[in-house]
PDB file of N, CA and C in Angstrom:
ATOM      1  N   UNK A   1       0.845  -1.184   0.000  1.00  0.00           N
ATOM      2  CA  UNK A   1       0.000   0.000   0.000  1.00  0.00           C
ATOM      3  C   UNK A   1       0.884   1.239   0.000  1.00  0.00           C
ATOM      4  N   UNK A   2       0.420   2.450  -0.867  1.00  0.00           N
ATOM      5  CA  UNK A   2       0.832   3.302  -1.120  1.00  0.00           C
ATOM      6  C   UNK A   2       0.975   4.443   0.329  1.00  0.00           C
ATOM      7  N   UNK A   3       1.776   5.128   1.254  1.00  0.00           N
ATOM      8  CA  UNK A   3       1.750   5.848   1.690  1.00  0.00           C
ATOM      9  C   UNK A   3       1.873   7.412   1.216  1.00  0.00           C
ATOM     10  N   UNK A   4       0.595   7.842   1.195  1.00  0.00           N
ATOM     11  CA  UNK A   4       0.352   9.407   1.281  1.00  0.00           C
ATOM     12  C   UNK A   4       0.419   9.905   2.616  1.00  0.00           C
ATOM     13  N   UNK A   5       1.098  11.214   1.995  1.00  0.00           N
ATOM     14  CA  UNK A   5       0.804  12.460   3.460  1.00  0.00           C
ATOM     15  C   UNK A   5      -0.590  12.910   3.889  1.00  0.00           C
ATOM     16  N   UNK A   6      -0.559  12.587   4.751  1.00  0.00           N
ATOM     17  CA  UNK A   6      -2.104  13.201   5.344  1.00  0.00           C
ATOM     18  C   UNK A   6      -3.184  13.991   4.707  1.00  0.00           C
ATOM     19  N   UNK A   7      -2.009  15.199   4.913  1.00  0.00           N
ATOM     20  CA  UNK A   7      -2.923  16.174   3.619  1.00  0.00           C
ATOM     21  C   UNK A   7      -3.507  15.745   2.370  1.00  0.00           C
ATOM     22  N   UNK A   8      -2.797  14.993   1.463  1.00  0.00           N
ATOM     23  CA  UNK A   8      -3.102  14.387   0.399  1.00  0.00           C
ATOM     24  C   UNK A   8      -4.217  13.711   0.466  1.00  0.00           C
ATOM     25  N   UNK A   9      -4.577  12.756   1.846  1.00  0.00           N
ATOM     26  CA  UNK A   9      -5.157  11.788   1.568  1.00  0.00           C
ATOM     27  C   UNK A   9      -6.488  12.244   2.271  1.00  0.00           C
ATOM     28  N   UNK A  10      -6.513  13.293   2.954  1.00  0.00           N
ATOM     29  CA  UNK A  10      -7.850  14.324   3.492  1.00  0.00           C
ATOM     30  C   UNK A  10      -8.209  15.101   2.157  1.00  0.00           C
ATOM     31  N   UNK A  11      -7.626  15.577   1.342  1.00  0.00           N
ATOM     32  CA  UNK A  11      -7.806  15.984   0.095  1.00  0.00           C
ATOM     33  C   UNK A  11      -8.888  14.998  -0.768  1.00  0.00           C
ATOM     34  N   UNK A  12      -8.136  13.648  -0.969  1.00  0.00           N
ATOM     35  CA  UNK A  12      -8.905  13.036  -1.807  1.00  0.00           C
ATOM     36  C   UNK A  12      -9.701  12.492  -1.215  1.00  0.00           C
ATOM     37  N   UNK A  13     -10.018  12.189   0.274  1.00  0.00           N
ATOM     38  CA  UNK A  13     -11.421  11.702   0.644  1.00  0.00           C
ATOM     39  C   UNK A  13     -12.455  12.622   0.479  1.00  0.00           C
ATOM     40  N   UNK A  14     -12.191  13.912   0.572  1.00  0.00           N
ATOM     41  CA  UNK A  14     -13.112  15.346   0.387  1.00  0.00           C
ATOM     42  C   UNK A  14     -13.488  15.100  -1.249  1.00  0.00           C
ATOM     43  N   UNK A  15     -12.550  14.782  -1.720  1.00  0.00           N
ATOM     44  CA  UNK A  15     -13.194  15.125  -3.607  1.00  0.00           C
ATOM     45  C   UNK A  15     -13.887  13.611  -3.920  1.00  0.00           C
ATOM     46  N   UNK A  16     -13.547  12.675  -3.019  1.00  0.00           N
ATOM     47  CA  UNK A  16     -14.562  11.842  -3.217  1.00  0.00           C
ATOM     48  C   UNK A  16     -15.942  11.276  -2.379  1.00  0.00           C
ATOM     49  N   UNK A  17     -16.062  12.335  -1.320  1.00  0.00           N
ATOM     50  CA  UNK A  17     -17.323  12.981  -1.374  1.00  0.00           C
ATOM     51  C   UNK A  17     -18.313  13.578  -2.151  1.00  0.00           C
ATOM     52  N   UNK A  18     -17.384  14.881  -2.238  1.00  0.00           N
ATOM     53  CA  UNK A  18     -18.283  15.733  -3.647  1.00  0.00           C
ATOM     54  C   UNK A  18     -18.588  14.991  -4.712  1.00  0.00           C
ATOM     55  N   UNK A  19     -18.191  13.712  -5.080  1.00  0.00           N
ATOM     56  CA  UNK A  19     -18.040  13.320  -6.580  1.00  0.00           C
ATOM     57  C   UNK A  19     -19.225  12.433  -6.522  1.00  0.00           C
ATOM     58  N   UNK A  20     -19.316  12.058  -5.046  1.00  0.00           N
ATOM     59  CA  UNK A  20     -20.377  11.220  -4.795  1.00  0.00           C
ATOM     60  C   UNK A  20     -21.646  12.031  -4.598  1.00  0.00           C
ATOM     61  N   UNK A  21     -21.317  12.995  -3.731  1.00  0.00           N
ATOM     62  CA  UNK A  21     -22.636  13.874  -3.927  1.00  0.00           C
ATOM     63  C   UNK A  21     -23.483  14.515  -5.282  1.00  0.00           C
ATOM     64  N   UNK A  22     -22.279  14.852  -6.227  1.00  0.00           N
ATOM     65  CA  UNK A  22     -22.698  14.957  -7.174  1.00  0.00           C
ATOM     66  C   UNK A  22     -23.263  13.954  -8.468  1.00  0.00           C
ATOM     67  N   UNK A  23     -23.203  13.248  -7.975  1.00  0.00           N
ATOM     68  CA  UNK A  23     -23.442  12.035  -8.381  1.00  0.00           C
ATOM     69  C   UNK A  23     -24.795  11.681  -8.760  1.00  0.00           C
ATOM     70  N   UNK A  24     -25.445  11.488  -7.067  1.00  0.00           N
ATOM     71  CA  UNK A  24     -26.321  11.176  -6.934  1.00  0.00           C
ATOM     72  C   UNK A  24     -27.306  12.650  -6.838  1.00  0.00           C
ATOM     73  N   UNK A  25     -26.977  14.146  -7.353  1.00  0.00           N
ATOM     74  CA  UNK A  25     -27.978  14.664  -7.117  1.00  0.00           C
ATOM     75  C   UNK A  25     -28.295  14.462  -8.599  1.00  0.00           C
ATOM     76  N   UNK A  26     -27.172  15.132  -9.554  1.00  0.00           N
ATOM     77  CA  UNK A  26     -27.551  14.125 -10.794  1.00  0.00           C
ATOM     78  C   UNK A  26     -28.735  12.967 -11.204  1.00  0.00           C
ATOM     79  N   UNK A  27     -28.425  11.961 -10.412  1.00  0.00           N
ATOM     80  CA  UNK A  27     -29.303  10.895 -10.666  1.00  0.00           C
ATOM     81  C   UNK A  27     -30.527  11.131 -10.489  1.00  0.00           C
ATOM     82  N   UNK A  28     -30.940  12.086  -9.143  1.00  0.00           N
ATOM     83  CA  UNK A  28     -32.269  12.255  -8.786  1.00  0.00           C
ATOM     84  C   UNK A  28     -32.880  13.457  -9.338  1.00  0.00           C
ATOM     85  N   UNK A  29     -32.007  13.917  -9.674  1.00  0.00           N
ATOM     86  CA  UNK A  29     -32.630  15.545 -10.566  1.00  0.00           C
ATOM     87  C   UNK A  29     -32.989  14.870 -11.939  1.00  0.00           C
ATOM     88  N   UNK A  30     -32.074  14.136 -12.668  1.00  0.00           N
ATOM     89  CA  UNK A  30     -32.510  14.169 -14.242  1.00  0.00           C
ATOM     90  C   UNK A  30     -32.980  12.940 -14.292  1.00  0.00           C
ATOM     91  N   UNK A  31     -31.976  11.863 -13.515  1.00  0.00           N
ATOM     92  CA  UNK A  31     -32.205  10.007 -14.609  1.00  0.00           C
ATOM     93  C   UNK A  31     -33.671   9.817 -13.878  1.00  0.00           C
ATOM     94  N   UNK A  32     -34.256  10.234 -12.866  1.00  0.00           N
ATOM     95  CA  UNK A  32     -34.636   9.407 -11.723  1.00  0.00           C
ATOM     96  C   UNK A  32     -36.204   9.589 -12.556  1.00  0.00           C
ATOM     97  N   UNK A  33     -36.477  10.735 -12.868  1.00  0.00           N
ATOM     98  CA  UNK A  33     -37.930  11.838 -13.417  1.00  0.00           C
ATOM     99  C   UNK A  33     -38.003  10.677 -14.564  1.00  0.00           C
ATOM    100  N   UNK A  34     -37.153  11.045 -15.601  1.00  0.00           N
ATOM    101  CA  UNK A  34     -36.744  10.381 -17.002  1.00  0.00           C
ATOM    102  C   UNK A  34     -37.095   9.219 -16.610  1.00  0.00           C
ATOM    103  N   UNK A  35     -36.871   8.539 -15.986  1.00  0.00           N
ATOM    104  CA  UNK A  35     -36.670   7.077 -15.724  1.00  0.00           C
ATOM    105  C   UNK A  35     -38.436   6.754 -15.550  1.00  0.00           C
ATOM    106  N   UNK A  36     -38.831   7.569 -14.494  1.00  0.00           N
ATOM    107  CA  UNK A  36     -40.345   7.074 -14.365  1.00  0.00           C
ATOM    108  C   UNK A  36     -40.911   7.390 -15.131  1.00  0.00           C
ATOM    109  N   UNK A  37     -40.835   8.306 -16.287  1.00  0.00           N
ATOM    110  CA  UNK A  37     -41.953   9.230 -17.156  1.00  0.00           C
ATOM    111  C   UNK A  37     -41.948   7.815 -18.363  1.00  0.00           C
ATOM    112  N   UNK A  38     -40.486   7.110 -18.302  1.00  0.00           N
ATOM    113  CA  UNK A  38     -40.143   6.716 -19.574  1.00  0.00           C
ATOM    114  C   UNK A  38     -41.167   4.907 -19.068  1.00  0.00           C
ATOM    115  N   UNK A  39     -40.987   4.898 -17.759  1.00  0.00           N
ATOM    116  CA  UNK A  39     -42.055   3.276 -17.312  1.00  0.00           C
ATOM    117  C   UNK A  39     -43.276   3.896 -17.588  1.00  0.00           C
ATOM    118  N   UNK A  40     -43.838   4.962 -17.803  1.00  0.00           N
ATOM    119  CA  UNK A  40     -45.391   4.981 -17.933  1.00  0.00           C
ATOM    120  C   UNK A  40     -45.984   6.328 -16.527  1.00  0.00           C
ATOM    121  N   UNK A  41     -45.007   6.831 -15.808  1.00  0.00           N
ATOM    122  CA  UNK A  41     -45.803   7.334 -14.009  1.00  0.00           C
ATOM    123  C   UNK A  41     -45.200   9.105 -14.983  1.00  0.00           C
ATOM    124  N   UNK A  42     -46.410   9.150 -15.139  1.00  0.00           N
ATOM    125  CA  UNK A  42     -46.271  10.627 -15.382  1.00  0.00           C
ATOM    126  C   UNK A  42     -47.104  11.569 -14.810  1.00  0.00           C
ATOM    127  N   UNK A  43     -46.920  13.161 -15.064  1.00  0.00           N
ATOM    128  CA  UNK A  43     -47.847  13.667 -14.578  1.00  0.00           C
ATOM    129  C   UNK A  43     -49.596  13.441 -14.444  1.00  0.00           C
ATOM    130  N   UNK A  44     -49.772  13.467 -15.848  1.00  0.00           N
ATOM    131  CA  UNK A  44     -51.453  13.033 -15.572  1.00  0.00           C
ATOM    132  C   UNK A  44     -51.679  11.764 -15.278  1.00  0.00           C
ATOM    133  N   UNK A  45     -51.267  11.027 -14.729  1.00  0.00           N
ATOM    134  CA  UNK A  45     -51.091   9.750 -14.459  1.00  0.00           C
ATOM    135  C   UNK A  45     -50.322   8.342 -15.172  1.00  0.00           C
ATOM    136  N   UNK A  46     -51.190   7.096 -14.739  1.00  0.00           N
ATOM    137  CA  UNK A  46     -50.417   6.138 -15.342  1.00  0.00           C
ATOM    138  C   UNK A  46     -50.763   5.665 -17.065  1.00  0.00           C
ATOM    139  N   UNK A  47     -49.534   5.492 -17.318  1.00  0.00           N
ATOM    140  CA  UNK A  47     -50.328   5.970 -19.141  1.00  0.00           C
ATOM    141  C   UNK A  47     -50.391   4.426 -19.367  1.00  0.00           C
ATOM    142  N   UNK A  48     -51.540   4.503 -20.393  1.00  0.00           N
ATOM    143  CA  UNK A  48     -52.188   3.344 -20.849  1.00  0.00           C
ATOM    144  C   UNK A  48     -51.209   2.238 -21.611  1.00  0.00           C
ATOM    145  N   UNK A  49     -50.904   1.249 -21.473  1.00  0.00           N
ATOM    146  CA  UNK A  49     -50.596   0.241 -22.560  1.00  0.00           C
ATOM    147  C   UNK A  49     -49.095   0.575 -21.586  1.00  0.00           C
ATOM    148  N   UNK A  50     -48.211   1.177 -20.592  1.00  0.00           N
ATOM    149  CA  UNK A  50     -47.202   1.053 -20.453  1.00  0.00           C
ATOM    150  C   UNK A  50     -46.663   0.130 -19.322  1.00  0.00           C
ATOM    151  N   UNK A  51     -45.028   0.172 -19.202  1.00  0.00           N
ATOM    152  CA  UNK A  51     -45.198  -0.861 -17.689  1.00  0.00           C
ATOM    153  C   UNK A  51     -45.489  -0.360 -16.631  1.00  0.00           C
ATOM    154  N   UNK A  52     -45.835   1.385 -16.441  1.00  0.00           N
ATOM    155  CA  UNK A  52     -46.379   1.221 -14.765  1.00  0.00           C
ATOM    156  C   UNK A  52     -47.686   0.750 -15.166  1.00  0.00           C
ATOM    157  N   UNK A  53     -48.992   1.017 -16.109  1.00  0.00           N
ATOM    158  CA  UNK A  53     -49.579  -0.122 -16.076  1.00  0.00           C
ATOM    159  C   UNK A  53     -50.696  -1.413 -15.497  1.00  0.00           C
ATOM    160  N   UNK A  54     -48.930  -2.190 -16.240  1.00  0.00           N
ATOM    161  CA  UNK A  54     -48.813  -3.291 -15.814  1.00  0.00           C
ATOM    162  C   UNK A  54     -48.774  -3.616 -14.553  1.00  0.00           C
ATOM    163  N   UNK A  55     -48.032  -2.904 -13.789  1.00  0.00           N
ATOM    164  CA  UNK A  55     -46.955  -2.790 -12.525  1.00  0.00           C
ATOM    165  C   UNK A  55     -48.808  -2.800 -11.742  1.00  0.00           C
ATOM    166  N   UNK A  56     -48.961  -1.330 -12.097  1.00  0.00           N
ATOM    167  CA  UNK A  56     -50.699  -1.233 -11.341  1.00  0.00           C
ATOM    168  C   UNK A  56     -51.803  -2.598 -11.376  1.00  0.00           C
ATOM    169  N   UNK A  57     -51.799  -2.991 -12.707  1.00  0.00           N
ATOM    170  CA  UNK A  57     -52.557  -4.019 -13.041  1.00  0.00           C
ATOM    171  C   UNK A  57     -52.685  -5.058 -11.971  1.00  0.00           C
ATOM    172  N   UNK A  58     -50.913  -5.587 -11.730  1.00  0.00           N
ATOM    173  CA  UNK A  58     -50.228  -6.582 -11.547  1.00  0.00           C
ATOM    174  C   UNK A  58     -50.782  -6.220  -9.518  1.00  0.00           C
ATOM    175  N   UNK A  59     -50.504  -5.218  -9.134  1.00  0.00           N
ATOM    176  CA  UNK A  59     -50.646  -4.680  -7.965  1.00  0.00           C
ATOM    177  C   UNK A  59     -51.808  -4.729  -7.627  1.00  0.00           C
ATOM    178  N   UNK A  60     -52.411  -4.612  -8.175  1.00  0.00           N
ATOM    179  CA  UNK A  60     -54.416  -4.553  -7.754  1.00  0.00           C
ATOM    180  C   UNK A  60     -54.578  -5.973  -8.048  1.00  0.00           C
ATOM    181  N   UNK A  61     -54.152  -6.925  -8.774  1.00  0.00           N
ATOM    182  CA  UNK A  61     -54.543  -8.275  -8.983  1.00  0.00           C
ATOM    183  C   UNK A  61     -54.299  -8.813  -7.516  1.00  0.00           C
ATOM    184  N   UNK A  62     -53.060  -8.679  -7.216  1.00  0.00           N
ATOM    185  CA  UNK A  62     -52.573  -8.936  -6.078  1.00  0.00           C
ATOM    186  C   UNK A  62     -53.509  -8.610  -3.971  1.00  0.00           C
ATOM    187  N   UNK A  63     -54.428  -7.302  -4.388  1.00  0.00           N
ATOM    188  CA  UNK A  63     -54.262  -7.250  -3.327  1.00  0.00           C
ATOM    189  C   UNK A  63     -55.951  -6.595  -3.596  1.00  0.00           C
ATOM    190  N   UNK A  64     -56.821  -7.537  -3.846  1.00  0.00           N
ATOM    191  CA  UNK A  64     -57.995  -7.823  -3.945  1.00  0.00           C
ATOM    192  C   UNK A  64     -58.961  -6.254  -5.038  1.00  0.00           C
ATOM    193  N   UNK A  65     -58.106  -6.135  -5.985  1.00  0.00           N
ATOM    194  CA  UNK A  65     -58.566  -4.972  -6.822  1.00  0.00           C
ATOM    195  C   UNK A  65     -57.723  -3.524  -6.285  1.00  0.00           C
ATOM    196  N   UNK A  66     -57.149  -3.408  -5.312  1.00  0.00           N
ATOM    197  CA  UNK A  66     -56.729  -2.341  -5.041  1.00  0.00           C
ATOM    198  C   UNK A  66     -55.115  -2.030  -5.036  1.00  0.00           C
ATOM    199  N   UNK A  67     -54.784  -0.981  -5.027  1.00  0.00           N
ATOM    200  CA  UNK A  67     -53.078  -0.532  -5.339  1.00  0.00           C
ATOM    201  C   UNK A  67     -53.152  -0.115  -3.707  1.00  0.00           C
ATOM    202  N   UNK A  68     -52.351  -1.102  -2.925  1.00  0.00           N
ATOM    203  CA  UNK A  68     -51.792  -0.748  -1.473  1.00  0.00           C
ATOM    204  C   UNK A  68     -51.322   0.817  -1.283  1.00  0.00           C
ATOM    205  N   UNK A  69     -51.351   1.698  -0.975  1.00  0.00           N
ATOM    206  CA  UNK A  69     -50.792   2.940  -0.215  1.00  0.00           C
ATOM    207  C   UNK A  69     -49.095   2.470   0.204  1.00  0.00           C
ATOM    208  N   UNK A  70     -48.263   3.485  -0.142  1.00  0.00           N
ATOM    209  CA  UNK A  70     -46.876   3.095   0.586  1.00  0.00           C
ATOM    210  C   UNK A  70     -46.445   1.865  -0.084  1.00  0.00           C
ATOM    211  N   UNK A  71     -47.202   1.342  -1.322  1.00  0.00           N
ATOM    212  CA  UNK A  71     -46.555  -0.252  -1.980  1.00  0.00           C
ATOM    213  C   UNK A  71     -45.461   0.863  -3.446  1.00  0.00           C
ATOM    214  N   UNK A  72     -44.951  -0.377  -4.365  1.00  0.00           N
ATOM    215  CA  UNK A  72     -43.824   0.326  -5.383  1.00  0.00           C
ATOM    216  C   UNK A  72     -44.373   1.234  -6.528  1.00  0.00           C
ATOM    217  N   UNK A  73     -45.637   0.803  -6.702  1.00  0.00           N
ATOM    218  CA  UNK A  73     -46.672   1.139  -7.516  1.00  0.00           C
ATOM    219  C   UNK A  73     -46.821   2.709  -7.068  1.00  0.00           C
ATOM    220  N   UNK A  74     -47.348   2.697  -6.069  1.00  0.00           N
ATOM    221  CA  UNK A  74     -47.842   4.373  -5.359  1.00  0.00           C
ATOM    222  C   UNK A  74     -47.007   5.123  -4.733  1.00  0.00           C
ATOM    223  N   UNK A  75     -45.758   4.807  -4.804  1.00  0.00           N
ATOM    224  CA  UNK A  75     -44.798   5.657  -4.464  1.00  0.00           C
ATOM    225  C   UNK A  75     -44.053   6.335  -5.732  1.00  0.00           C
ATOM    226  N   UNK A  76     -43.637   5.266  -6.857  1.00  0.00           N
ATOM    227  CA  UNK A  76     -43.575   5.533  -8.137  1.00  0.00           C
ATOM    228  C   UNK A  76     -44.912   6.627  -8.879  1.00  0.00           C
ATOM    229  N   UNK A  77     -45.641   6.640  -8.870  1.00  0.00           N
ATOM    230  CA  UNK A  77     -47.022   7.508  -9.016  1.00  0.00           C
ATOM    231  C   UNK A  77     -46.178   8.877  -8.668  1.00  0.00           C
ATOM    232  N   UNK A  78     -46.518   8.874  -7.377  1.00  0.00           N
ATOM    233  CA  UNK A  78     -46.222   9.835  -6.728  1.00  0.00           C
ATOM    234  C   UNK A  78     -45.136  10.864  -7.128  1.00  0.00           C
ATOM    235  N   UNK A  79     -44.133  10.116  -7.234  1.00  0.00           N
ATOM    236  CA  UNK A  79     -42.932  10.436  -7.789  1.00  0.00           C
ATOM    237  C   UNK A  79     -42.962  11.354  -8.733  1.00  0.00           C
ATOM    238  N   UNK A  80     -43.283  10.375  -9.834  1.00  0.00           N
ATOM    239  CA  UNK A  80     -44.049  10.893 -10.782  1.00  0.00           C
ATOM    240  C   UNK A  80     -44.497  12.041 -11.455  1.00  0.00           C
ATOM    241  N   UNK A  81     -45.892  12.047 -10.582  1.00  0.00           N
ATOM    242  CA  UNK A  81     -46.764  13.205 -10.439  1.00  0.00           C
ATOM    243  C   UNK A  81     -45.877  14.517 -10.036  1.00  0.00           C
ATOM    244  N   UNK A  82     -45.397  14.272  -8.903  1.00  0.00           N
ATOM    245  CA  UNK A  82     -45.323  15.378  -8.517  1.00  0.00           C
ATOM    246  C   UNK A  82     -43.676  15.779  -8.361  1.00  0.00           C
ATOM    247  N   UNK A  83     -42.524  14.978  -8.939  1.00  0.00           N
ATOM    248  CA  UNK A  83     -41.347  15.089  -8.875  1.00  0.00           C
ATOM    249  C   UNK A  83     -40.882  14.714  -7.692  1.00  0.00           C
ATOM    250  N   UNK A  84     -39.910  14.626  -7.765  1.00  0.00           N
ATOM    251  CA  UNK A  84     -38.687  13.786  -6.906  1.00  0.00           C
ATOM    252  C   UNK A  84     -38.720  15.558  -5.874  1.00  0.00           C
ATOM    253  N   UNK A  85     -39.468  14.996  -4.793  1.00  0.00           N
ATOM    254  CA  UNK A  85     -38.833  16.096  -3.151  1.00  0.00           C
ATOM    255  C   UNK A  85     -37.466  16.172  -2.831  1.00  0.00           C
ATOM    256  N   UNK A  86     -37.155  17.283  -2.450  1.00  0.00           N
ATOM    257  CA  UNK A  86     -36.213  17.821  -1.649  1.00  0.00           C
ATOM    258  C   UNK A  86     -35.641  16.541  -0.432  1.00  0.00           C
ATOM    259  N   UNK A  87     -36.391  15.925   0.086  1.00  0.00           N
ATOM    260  CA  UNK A  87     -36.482  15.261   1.264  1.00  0.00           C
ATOM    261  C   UNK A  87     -35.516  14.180   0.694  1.00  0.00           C
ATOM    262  N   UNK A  88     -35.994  13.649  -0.638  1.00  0.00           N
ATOM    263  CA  UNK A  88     -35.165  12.115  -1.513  1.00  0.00           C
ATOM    264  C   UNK A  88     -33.868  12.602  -1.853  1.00  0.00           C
ATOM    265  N   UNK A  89     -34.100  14.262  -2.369  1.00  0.00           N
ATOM    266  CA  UNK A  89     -32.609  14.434  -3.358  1.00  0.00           C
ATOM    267  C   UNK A  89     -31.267  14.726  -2.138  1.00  0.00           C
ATOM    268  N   UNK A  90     -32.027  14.763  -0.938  1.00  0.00           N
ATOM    269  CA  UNK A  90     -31.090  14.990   0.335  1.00  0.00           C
ATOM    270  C   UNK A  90     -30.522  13.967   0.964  1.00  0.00           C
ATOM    271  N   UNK A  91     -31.838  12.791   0.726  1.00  0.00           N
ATOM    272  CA  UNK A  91     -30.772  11.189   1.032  1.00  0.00           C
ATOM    273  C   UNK A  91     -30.197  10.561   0.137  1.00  0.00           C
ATOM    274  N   UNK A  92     -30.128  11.448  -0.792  1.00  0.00           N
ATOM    275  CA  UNK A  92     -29.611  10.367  -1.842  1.00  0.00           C
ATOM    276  C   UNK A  92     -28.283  11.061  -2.116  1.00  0.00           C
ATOM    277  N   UNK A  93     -28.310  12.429  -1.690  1.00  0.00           N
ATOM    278  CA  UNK A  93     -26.919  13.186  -1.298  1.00  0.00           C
ATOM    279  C   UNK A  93     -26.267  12.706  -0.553  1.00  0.00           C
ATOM    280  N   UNK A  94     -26.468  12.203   0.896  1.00  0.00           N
ATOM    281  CA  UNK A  94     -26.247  11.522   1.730  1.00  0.00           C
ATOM    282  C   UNK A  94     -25.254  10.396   1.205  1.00  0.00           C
ATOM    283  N   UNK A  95     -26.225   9.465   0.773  1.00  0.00           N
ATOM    284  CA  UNK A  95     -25.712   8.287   0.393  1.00  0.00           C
ATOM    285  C   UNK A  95     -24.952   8.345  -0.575  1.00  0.00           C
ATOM    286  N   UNK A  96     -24.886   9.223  -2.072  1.00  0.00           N
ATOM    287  CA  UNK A  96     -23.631   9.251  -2.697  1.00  0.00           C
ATOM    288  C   UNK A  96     -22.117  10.220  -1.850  1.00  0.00           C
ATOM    289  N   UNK A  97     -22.655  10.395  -0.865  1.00  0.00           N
ATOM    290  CA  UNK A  97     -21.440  11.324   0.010  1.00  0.00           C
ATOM    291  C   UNK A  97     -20.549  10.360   0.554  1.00  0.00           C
ATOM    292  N   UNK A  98     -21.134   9.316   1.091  1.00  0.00           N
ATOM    293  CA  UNK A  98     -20.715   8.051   1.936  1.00  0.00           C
ATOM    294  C   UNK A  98     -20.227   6.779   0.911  1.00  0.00           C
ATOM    295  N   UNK A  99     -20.876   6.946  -0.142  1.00  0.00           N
ATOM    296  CA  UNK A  99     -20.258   6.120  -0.948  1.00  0.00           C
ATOM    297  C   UNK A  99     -19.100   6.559  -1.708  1.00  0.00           C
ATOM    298  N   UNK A 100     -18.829   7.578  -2.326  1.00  0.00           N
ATOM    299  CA  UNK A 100     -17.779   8.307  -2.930  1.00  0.00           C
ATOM    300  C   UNK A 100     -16.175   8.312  -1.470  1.00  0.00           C
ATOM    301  N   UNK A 101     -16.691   8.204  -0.803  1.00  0.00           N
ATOM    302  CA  UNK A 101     -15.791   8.306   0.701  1.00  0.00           C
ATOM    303  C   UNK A 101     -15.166   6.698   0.552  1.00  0.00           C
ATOM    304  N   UNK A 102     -16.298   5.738   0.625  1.00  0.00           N
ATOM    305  CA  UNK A 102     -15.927   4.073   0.629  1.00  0.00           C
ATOM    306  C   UNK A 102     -15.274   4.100  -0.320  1.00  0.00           C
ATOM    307  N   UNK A 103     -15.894   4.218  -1.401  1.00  0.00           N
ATOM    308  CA  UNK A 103     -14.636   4.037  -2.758  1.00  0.00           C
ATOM    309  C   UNK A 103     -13.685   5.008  -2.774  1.00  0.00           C
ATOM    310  N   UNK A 104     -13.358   5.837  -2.370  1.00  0.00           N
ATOM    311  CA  UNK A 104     -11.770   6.545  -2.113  1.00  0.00           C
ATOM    312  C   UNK A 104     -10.729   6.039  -1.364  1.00  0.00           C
ATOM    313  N   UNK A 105     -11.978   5.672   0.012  1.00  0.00           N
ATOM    314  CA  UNK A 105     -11.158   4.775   1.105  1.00  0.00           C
ATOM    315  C   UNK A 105     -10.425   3.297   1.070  1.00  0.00           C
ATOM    316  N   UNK A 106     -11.241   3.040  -0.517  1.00  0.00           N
ATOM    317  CA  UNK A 106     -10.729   1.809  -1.031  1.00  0.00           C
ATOM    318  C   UNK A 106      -9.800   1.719  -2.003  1.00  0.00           C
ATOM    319  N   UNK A 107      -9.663   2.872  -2.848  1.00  0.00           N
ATOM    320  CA  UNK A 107      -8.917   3.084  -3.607  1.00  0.00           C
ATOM    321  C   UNK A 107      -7.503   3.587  -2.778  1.00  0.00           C
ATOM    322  N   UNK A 108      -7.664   4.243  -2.298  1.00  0.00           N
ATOM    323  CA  UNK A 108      -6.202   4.425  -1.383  1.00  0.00           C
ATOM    324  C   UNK A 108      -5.750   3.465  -0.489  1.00  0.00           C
TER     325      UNK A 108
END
C-alpha cells in the first residue's frame, strides 16, 4: 500500500465525497424523473398500454382490486406526479457522500 501524506489523503477523501454527492444529485434531478416518465408514471397519471400499467394491473390483482398505499406502484405515481422532493434528493446526497468516501477509502 501506497503511503500518502495526510494532507493528500484528506484531500482526496473530500473530492470523493463531492463526486459522490454529485453524483447522486444528478441521478435524482434528471435520470430518476426520465426514468419514471419513460415506465409509464407521469404527470397526468399512469399511461395506458405502459409498464407502470402493468406494474398497477399486476398490484391490484394482487391485493384484492386495489393498489396498497406506501406499496412500489404508489410511491412511483407519486414520484411521478409530482417530482422527486427535496427530502429524496437529500438522502440520496447523503448516500452518494458516503459512498464516494468508501470508494476513495478503497482506492487508497
Amino acid at each position: 500500500m501506497i503511503e500518502y501524506p495526510m494532507g493528500l489523503t484528506t484531500a482526496l477523501g473530500l473530492a470523493g465525497s463531492a463526486m459522490g454527492t454529485a453524483i447522486a444529485l444528478g441521478l435524482t434531478a434528471a435520470v430518476m424523473p426520465t426514468a419514471l416518465h419513460m415506465m409509464g408514471f407521469t404527470k397526468a397519471g399512469i399511461a395506458a398500454g405502459s409498464l407502470a400499467a402493468r406494474m398497477m394491473s399486476l398490484a391490484a390483482r394482487v391485493n384484492n382490486g386495489r393498489v396498497a398505499a406506501g406499496s412500489l406502484v404508489a410511491m412511483a405515481q407519486s414520484l411521478g406526479a409530482a417530482g422527486v422532493p427535496a427530502a429524496v434528493k437529500t438522502a440520496m446526497s447523503a448516500v452518494g457522500c458516503l459512498f464516494g468516501s468508501f470508494i476513495m477509502s478503497v482506492l487508497l
